[in-house]
C-alpha atoms as a PDB file:
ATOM      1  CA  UNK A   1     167.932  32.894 138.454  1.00  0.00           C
ATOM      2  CA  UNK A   2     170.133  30.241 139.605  1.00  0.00           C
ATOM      3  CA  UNK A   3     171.351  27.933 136.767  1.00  0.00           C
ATOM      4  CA  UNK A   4     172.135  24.280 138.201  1.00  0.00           C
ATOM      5  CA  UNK A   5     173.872  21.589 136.577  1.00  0.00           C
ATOM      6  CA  UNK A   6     173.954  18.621 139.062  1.00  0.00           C
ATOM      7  CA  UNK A   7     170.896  16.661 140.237  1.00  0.00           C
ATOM      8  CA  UNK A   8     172.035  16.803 143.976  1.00  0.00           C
ATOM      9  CA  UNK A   9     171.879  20.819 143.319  1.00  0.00           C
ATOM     10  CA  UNK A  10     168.463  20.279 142.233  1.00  0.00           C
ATOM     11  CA  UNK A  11     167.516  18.242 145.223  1.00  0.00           C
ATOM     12  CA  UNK A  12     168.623  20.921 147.391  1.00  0.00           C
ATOM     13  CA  UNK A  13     167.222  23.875 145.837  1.00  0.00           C
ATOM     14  CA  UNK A  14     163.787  22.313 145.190  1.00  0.00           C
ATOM     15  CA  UNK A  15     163.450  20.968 148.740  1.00  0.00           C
ATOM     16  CA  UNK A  16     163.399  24.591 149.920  1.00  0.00           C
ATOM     17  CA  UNK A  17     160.596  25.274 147.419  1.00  0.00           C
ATOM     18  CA  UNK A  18     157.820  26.555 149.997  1.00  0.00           C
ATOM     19  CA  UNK A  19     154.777  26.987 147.214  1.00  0.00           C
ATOM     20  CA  UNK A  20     153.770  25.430 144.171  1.00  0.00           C
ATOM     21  CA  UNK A  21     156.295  24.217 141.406  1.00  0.00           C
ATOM     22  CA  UNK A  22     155.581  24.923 137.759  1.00  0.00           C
ATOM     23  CA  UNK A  23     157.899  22.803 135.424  1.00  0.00           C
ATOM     24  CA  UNK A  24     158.904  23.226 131.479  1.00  0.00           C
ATOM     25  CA  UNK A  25     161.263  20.441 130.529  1.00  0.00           C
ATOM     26  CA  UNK A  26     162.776  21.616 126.792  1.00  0.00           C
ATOM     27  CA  UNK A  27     165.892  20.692 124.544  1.00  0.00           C
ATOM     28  CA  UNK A  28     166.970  24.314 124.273  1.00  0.00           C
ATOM     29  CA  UNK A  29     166.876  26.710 121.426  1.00  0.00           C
ATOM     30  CA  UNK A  30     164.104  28.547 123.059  1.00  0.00           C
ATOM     31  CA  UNK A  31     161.228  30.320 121.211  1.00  0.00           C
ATOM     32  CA  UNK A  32     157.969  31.918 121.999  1.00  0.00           C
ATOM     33  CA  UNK A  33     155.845  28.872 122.048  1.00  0.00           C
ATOM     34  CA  UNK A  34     158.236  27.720 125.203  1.00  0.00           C
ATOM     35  CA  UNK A  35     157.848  31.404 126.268  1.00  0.00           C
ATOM     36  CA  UNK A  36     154.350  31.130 126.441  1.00  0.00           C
ATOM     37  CA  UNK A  37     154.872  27.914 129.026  1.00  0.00           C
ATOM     38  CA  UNK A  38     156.986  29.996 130.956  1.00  0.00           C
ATOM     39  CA  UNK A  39     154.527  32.995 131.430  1.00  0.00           C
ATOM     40  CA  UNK A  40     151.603  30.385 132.625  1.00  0.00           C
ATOM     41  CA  UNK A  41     154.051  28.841 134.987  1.00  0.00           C
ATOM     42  CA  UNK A  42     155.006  32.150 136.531  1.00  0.00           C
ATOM     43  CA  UNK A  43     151.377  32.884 136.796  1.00  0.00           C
ATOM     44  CA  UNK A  44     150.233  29.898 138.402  1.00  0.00           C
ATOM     45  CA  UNK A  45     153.885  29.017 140.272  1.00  0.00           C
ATOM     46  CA  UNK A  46     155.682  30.126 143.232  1.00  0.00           C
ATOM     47  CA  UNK A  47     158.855  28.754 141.861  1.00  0.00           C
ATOM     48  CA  UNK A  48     159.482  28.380 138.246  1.00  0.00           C
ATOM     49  CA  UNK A  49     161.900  25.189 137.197  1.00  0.00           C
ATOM     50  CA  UNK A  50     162.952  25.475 132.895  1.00  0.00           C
ATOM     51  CA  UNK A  51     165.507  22.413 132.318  1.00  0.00           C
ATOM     52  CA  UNK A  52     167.601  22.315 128.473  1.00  0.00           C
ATOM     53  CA  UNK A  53     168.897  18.657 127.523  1.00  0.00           C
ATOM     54  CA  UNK A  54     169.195  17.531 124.097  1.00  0.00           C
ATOM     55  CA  UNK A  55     167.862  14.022 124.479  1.00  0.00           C
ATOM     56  CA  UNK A  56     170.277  11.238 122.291  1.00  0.00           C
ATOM     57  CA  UNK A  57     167.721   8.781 123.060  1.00  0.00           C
ATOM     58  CA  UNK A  58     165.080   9.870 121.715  1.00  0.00           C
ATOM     59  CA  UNK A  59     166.806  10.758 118.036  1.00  0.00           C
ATOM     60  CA  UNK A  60     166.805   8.072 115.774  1.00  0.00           C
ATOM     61  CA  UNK A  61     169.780   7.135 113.002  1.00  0.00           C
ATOM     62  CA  UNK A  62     170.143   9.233 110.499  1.00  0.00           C
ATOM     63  CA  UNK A  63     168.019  12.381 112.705  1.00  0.00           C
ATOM     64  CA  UNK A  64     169.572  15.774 113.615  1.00  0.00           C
ATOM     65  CA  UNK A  65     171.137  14.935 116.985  1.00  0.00           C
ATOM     66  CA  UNK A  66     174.660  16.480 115.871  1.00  0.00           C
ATOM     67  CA  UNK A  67     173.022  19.408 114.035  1.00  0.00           C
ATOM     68  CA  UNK A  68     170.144  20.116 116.263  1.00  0.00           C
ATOM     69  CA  UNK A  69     170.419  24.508 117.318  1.00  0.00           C
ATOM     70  CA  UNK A  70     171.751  25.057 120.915  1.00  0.00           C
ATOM     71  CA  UNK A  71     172.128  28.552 121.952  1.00  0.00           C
ATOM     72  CA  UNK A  72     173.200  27.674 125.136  1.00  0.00           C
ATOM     73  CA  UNK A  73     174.065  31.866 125.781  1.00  0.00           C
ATOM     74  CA  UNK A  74     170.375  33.022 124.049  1.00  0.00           C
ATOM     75  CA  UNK A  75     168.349  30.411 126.185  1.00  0.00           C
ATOM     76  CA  UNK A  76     170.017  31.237 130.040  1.00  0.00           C
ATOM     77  CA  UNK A  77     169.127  35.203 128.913  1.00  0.00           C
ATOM     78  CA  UNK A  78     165.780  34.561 127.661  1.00  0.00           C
ATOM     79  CA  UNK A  79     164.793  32.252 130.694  1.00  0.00           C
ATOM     80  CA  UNK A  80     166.650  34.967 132.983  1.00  0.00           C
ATOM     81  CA  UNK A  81     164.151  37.726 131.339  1.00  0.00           C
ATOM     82  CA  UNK A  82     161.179  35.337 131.617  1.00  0.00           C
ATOM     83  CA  UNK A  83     161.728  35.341 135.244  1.00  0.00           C
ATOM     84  CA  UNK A  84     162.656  31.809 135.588  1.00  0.00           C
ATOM     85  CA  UNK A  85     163.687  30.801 139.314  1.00  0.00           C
ATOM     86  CA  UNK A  86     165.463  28.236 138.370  1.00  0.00           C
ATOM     87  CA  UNK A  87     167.383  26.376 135.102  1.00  0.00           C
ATOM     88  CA  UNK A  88     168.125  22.649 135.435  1.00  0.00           C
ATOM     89  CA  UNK A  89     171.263  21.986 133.013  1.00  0.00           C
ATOM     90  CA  UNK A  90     172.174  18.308 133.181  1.00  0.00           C
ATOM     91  CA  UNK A  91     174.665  16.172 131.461  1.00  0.00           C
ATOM     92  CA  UNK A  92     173.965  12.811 129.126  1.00  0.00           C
ATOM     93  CA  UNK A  93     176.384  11.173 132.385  1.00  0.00           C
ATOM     94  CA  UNK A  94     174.372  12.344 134.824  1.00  0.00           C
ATOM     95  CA  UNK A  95     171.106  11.682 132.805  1.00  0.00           C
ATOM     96  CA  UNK A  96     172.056   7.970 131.430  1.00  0.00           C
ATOM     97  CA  UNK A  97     173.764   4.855 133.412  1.00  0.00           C
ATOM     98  CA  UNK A  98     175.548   2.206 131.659  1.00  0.00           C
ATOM     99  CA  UNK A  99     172.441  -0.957 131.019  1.00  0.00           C
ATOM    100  CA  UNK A 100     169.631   0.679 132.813  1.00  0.00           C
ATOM    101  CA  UNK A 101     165.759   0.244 132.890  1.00  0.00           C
ATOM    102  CA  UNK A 102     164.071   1.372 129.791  1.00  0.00           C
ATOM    103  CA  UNK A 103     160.338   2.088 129.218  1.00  0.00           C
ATOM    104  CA  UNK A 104     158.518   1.480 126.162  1.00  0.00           C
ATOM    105  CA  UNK A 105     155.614   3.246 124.464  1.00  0.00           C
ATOM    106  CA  UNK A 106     152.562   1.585 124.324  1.00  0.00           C
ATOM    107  CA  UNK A 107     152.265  -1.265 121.750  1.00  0.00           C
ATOM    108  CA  UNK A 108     149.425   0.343 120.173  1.00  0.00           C
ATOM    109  CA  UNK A 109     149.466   4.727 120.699  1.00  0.00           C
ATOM    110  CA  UNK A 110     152.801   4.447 120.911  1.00  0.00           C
ATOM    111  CA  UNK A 111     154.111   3.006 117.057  1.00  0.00           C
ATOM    112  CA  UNK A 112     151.282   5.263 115.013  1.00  0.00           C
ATOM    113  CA  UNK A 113     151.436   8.468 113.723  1.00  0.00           C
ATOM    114  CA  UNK A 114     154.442  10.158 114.900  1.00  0.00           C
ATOM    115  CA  UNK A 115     155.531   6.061 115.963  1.00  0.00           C
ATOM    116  CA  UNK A 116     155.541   4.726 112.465  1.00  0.00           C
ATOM    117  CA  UNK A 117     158.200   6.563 111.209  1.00  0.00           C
ATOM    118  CA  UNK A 118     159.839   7.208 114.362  1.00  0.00           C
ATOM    119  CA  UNK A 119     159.699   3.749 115.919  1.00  0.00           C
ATOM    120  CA  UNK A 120     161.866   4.174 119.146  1.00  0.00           C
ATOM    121  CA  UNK A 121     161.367   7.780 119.578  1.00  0.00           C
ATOM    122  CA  UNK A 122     158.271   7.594 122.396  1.00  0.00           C
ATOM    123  CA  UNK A 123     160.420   5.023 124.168  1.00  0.00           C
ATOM    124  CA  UNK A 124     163.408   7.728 124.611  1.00  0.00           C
ATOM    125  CA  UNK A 125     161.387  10.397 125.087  1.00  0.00           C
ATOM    126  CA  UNK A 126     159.123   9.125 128.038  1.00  0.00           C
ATOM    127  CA  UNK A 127     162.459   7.279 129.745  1.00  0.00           C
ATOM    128  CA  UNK A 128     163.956  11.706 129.934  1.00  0.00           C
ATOM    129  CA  UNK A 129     160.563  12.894 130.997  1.00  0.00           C
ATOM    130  CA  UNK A 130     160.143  10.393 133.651  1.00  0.00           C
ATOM    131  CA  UNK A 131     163.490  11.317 134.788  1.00  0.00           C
ATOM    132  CA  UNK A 132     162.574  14.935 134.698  1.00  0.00           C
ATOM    133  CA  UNK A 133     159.492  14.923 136.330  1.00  0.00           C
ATOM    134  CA  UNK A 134     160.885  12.374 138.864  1.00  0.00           C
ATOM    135  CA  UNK A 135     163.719  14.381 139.729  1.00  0.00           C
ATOM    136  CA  UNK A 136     161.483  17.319 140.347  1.00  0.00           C
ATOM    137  CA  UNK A 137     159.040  15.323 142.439  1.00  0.00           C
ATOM    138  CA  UNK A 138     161.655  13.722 144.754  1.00  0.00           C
ATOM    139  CA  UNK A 139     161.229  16.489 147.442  1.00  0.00           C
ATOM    140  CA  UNK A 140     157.690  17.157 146.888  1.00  0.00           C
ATOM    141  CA  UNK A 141     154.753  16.531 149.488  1.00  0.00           C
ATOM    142  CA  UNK A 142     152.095  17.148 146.936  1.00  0.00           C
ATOM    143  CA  UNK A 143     151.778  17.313 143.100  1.00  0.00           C
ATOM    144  CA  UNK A 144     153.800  20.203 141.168  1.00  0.00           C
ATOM    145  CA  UNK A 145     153.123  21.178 137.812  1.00  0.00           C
ATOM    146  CA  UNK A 146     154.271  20.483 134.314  1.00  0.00           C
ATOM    147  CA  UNK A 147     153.728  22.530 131.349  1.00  0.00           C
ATOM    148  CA  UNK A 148     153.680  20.763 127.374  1.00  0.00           C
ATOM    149  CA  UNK A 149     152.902  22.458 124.253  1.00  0.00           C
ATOM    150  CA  UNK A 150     149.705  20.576 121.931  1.00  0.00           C
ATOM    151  CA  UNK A 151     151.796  20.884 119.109  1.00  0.00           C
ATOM    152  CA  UNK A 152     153.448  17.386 120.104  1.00  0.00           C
ATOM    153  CA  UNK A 153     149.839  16.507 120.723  1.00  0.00           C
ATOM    154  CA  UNK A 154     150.885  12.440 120.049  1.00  0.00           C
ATOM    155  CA  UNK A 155     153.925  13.173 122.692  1.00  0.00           C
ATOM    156  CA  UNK A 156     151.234  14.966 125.417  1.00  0.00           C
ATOM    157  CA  UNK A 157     148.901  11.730 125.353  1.00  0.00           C
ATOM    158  CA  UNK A 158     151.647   9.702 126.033  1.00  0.00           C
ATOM    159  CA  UNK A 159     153.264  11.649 129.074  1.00  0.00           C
ATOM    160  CA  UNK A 160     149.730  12.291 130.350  1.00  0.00           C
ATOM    161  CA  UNK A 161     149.284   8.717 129.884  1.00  0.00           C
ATOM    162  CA  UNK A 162     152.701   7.868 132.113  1.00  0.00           C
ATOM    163  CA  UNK A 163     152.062   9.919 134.574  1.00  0.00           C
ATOM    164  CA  UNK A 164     148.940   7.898 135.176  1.00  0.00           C
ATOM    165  CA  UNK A 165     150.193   4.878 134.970  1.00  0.00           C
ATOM    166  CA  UNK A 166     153.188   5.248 137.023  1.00  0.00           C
ATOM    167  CA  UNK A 167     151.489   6.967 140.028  1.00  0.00           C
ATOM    168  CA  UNK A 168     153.894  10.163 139.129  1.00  0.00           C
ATOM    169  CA  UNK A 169     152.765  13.292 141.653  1.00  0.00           C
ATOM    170  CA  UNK A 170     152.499  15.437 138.614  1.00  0.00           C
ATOM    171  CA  UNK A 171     149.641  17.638 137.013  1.00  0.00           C
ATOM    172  CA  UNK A 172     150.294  17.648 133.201  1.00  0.00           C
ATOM    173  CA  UNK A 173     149.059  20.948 131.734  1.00  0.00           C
ATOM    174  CA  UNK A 174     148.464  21.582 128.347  1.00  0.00           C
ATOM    175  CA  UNK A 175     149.471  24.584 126.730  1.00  0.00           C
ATOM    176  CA  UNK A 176     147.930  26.156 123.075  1.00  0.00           C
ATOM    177  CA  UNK A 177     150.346  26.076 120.333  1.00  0.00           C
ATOM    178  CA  UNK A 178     151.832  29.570 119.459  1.00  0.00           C
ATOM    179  CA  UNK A 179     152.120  30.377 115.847  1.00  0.00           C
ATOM    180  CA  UNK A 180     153.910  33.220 114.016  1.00  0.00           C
ATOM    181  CA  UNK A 181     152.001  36.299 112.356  1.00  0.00           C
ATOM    182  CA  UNK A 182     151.869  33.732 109.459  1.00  0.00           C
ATOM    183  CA  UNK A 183     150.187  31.154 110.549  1.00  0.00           C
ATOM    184  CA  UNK A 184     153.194  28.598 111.002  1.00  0.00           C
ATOM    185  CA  UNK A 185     153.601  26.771 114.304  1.00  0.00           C
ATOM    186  CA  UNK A 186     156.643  27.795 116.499  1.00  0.00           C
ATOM    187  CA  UNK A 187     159.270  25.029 116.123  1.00  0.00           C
ATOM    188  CA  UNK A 188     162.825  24.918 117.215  1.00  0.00           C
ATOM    189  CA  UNK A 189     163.058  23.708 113.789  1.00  0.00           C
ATOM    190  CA  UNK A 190     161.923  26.396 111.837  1.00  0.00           C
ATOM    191  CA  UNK A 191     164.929  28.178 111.219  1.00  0.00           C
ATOM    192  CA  UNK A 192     166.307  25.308 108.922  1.00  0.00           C
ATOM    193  CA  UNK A 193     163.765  26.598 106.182  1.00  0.00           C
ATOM    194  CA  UNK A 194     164.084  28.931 103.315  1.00  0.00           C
ATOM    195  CA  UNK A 195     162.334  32.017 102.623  1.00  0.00           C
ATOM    196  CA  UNK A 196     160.964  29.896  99.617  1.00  0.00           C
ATOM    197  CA  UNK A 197     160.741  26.278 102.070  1.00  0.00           C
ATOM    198  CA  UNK A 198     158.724  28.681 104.723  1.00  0.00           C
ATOM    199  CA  UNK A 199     155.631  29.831 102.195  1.00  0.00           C
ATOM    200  CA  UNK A 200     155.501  26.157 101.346  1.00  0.00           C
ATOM    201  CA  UNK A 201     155.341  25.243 104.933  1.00  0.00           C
ATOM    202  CA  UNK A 202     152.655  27.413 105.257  1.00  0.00           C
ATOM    203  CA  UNK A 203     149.674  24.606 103.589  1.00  0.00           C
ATOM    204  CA  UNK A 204     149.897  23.188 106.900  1.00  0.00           C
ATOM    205  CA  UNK A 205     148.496  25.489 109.070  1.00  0.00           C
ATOM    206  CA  UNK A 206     145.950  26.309 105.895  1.00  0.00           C
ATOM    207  CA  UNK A 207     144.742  22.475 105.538  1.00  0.00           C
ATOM    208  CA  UNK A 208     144.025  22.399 109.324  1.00  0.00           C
ATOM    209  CA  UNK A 209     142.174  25.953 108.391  1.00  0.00           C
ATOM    210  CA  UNK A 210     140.031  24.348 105.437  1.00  0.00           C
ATOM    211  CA  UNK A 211     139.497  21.608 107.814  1.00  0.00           C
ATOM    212  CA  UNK A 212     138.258  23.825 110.877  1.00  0.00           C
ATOM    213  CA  UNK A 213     135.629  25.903 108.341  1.00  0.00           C
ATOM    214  CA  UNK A 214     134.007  22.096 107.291  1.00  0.00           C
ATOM    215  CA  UNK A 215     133.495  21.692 110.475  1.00  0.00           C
ATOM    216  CA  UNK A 216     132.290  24.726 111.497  1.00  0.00           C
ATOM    217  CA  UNK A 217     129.944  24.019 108.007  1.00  0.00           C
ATOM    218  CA  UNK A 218     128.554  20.794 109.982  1.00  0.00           C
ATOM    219  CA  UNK A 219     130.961  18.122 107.830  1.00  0.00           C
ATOM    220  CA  UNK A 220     132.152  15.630 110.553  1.00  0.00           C
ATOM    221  CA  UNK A 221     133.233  12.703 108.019  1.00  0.00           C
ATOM    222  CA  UNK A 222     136.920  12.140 108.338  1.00  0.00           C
ATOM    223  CA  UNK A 223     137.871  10.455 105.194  1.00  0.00           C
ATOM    224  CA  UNK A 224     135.764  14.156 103.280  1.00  0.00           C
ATOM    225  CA  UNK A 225     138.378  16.363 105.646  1.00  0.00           C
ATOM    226  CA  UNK A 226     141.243  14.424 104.897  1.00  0.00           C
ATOM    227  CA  UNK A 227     140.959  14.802 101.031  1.00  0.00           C
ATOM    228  CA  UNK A 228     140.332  18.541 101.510  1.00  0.00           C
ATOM    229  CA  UNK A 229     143.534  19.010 103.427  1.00  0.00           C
ATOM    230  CA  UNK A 230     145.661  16.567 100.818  1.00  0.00           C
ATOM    231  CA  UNK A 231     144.538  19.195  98.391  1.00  0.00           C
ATOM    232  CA  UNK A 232     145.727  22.143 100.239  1.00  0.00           C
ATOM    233  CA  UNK A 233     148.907  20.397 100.788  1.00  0.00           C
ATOM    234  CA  UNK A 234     151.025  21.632  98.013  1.00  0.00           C
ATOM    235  CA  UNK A 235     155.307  21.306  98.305  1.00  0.00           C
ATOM    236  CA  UNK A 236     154.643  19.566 101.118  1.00  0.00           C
ATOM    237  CA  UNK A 237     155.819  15.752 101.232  1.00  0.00           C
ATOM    238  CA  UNK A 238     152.889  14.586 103.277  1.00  0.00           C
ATOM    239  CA  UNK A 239     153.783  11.633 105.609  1.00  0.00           C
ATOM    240  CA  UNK A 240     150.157  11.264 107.310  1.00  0.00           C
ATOM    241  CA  UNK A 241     146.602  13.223 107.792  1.00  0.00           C
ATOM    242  CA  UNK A 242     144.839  11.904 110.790  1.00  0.00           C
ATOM    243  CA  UNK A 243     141.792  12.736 112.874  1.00  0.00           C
ATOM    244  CA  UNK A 244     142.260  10.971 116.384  1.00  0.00           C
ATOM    245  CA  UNK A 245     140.379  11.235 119.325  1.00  0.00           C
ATOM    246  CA  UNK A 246     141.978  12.675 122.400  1.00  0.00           C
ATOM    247  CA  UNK A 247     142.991   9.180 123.344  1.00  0.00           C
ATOM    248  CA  UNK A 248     144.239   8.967 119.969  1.00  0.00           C
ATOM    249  CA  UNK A 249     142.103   6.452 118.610  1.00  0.00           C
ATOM    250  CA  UNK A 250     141.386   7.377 114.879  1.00  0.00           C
ATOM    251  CA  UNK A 251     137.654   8.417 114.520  1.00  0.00           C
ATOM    252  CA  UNK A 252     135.686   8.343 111.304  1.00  0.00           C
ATOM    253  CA  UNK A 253     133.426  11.261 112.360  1.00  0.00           C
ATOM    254  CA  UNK A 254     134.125  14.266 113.899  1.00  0.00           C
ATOM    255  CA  UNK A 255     133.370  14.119 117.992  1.00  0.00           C
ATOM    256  CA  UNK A 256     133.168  17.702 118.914  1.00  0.00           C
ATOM    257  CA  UNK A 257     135.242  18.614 122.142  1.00  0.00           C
ATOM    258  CA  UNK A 258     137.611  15.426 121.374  1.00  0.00           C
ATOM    259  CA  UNK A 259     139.077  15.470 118.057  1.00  0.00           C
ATOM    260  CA  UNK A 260     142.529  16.616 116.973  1.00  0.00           C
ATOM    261  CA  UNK A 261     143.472  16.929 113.545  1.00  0.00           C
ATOM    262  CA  UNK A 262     146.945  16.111 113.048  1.00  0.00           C
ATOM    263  CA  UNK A 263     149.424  16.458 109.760  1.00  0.00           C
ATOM    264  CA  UNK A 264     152.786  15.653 109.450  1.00  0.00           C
ATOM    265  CA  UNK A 265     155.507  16.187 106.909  1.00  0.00           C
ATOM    266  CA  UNK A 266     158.849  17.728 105.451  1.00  0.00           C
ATOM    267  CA  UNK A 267     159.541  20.761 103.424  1.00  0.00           C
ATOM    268  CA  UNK A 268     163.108  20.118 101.591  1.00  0.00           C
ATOM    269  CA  UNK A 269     164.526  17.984 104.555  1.00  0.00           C
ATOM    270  CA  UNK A 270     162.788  19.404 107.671  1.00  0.00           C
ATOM    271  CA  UNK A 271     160.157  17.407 108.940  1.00  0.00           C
ATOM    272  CA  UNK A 272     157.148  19.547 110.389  1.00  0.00           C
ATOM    273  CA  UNK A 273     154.233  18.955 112.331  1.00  0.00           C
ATOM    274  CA  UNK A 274     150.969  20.708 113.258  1.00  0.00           C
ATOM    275  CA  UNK A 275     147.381  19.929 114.584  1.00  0.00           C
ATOM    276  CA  UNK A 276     144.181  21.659 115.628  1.00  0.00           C
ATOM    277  CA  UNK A 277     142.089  20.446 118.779  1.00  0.00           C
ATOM    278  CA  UNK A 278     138.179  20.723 117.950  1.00  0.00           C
END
């Protein structure tokens, strides 16, 4: 594995690239949902590219920029065992200019949901994934791949949605959220809970449960699901329940084979997130 930490490195290592590029752009503290990116990469990859940058911009006051895990030392060994080719390092200063461009989220999809109380955060994030993907892409005669986890379901529609928009020669891929024996999405952020904070985290996964076995019962009405879920959402300080289509429109009845059911909220002071695709 060769770990790189300048973009004219990059340039030169990915321009030898012969076969197909598979791409997983992360902020670090690596876990087994990114794992399981990095396995279908390798599978469907001649040359695997991981890159770790903690993105300022796309943190808003008062988040956990300063306190957000990096284990630097644990994430070069774990990509070296996952058979990663390559591990893209960068800077802020060699990621950020003084005054540049931005881009902005879409004035609709882009300020609900995850954009209400986050307002800013889809304009940071797509401005470091265009970068990423562009920087990948420079040397590249036809499209490469890049691999994103549905757990940031609202964050997928908008990349997917970039990448179309901006003519970027990229295939988005989307990859199935990995959860613990428990039930409880992987997140980097995980490891701020409890024992006590974890059972409590564990309604989400069981309201998008109750909400998977009314459908399965034939109850498509949204606002029906929604109350079920509130119900099963004890500890939890809920901050929204949504059913969205995959353009992430909200629906009032279930379409089946374009519906995700999102919920959002914080146990003690972590914010969580989790959704089901149906």
């Amino acid at each position: 594995m060769i770990i790189i930490n300048s973009i004219e490195e990059l340039y030169y290592e990915t321009k030898k690239a012969k076969g197909s590029i598979g791409f997983i752009p992360t902020m670090g503290a690596l876990h087994e949902g990114h794992l399981s990116l990095i396995r279908q990469a390798r599978k469907e990859s001649e040359l695997v590219v991981v890159s770790i940058f903690v993105n300022p911009t796309q943190f808003l006051e008062g988040e956990d920029l300063d306190s957000y895990p990096k284990k630097e030392k644990a994430d070069r060994k774990i990509c070296e065992l996952a058979g990663v080719d390559i591990l893209f390092m960068p800077t802020v200063e060699m990621m950020y200019g003084k005054d540049e461009l931005r881009i902005s989220a879409p004035a609709i999809r882009g300020f609900i949901l995850e954009g209400t109380s986050r307002a800013g955060h889809f304009d940071g994030m797509l401005q470091i994934v265009m970068k990423l993907l562009n920087l990948i892409a420079y040397h590249q005669p036809k499209k490469f791949r890049a691999y994103f986890g549905k757990k940031d379901a609202q964050q997928l529609a908008l990349i997917t949605q970039m990448v179309k928009d901006y003519f970027i020669n990229v295939e988005i891929v989307p990859c199935n959220i990995v959860r613990d024996g428990d039930g409880l999405a992987l997140s980097s952020r995980n490891i701020y809970l409890s024992k006590e904070q974890r059972v409590h985290a564990l309604s989400l996964s069981r309201s998008l449960k109750k909400a998977t076995k009314m459908v399965i019962k034939k109850e498509f009405e949204s606002s029906k699901i929604k109350e079920k879920m509130e119900k099963e959402l004890t500890y939890i300080e809920v901050e929204y329940i949504a059913l969205v289509n995959r353009q992430f429109v909200p629906i009032k009845h279930i379409e089946l084979g374009n519906t995700i059911i999102l919920v959002a909220g914080k146990v003690g002071k972590t914010r969580l997130i989790d959704n089901i695709w149906i």
